[in-house]
C-alpha atoms as a PDB file:
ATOM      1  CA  UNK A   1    -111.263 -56.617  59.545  1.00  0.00           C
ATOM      2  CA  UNK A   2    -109.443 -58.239  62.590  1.00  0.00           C
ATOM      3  CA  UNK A   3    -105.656 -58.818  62.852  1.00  0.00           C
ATOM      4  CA  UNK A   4    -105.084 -61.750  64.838  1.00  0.00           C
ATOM      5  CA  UNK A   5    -100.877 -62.013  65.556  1.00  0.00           C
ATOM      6  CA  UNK A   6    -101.080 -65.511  66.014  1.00  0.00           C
ATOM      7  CA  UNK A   7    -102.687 -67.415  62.810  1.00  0.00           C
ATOM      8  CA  UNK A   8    -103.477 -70.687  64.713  1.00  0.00           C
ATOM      9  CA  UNK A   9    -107.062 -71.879  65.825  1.00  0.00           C
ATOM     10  CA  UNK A  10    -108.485 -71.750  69.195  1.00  0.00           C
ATOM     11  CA  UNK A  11    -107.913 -73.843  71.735  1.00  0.00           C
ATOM     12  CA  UNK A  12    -109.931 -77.120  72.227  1.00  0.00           C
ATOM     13  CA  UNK A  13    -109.904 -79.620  74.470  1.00  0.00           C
ATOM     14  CA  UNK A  14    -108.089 -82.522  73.021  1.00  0.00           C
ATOM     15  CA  UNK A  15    -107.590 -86.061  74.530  1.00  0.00           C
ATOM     16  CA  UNK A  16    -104.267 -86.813  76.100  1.00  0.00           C
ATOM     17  CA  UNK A  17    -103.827 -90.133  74.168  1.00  0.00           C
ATOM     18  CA  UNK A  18     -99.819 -89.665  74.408  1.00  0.00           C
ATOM     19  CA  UNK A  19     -97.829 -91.028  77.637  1.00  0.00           C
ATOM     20  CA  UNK A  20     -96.344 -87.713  79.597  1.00  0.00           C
ATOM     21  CA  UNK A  21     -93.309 -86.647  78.367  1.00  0.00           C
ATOM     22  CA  UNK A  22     -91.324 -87.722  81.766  1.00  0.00           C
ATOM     23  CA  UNK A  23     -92.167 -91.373  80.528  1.00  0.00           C
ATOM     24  CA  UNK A  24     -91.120 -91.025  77.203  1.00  0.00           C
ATOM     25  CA  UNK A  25     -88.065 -89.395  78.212  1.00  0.00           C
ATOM     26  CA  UNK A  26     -87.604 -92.586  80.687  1.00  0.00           C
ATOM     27  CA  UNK A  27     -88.426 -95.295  78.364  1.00  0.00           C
ATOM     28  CA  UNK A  28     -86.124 -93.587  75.684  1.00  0.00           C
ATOM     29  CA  UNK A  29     -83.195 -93.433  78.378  1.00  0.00           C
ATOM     30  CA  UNK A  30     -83.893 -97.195  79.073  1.00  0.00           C
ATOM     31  CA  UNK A  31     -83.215 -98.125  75.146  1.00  0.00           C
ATOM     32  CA  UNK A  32     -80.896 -96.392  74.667  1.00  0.00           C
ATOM     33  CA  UNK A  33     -78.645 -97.747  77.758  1.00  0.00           C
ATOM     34  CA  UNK A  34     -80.345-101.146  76.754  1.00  0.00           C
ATOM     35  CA  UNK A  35     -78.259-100.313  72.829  1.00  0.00           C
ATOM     36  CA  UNK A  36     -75.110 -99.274  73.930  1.00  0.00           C
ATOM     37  CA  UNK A  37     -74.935-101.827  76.597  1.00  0.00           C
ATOM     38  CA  UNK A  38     -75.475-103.957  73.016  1.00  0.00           C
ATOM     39  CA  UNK A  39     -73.030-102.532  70.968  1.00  0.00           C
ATOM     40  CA  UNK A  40     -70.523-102.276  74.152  1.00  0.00           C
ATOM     41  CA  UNK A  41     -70.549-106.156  74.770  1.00  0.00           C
ATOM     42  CA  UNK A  42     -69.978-106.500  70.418  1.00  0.00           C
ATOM     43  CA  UNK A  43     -67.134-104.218  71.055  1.00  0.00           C
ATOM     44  CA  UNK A  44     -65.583-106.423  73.961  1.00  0.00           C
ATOM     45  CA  UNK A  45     -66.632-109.476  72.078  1.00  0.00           C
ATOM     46  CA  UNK A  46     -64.719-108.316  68.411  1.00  0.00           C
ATOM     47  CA  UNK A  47     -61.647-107.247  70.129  1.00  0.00           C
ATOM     48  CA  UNK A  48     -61.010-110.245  72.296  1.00  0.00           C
ATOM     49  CA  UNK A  49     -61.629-112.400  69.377  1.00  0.00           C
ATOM     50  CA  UNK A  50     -59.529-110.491  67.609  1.00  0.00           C
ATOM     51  CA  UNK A  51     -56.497-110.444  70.281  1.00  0.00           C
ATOM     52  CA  UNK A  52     -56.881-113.786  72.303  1.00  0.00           C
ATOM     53  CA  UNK A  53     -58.712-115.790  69.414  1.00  0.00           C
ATOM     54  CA  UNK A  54     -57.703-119.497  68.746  1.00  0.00           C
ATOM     55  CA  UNK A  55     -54.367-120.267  67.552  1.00  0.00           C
ATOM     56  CA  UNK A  56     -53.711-120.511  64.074  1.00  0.00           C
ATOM     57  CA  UNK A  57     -53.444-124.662  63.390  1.00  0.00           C
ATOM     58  CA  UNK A  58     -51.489-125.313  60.501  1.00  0.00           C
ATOM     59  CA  UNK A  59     -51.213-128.426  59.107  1.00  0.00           C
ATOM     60  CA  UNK A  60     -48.219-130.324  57.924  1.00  0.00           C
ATOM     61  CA  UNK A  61     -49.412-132.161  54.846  1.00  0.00           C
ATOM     62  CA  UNK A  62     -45.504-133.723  54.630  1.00  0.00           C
ATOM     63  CA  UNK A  63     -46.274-135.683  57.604  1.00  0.00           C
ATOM     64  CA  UNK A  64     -45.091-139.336  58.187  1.00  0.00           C
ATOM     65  CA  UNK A  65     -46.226-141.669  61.313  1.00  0.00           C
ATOM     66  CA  UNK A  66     -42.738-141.709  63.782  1.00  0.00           C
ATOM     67  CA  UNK A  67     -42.837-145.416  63.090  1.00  0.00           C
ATOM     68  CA  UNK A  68     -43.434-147.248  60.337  1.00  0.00           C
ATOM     69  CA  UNK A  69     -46.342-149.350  60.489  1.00  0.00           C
ATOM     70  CA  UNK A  70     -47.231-152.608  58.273  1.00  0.00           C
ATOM     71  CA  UNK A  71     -50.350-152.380  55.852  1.00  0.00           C
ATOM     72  CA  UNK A  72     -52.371-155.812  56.607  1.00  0.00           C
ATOM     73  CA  UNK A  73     -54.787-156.357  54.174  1.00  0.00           C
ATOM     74  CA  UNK A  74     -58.148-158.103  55.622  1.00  0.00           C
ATOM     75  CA  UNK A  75     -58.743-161.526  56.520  1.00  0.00           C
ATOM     76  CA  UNK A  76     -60.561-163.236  53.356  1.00  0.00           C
ATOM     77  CA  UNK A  77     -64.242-163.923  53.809  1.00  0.00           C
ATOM     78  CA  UNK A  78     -65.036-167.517  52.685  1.00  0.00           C
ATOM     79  CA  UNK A  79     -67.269-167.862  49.494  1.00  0.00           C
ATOM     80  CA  UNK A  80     -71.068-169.269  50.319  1.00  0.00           C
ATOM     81  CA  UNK A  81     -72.983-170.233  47.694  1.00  0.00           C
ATOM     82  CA  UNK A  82     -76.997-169.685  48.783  1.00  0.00           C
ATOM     83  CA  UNK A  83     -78.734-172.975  49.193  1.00  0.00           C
ATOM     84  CA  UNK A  84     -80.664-174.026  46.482  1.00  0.00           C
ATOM     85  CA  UNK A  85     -84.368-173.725  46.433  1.00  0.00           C
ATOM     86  CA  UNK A  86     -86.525-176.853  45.967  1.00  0.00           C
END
């Protein structure tokens, strides 16, 4: 009986399928900047809206026009009967 110390299988030649591990690092850097620069401009974007953000309008519903001005109802629209049909 042989006592092998290391229980996994020979080596074979496999395919290199994967992209080396210097571009995965890379293109994992690059996502990860590309992320934060996300949740950086959010950030910027949540605060100033929260400091600067548009002035709170309120609205006086008591209101009255500084001068008073006269209601004139329409001018009248005269009455035509359609002409009759032969």
């Amino acid at each position: 009986m042989v006592v092998t110390p290391d229980p996994r299988t020979p080596y074979r030649e496999e395919p290199h399928t994967a992209p080396p591990r210097s571009m995965m690092d890379t293109a994992a850097g690059f996502w990860m900047a590309v992320i934060a620069a996300l949740a950086a401009v959010a950030l910027i974007w949540f605060l100033y809206t929260a400091w600067f953000g548009p002035p709170v309008i309120s609205v006086d519903t008591n209101a009255r026009p500084l001068v008073e001005q006269p209601i004139t109802p329409p001018a009248p629209v005269p009455a035509t009967r359609p002409e009759p049909t032969p």
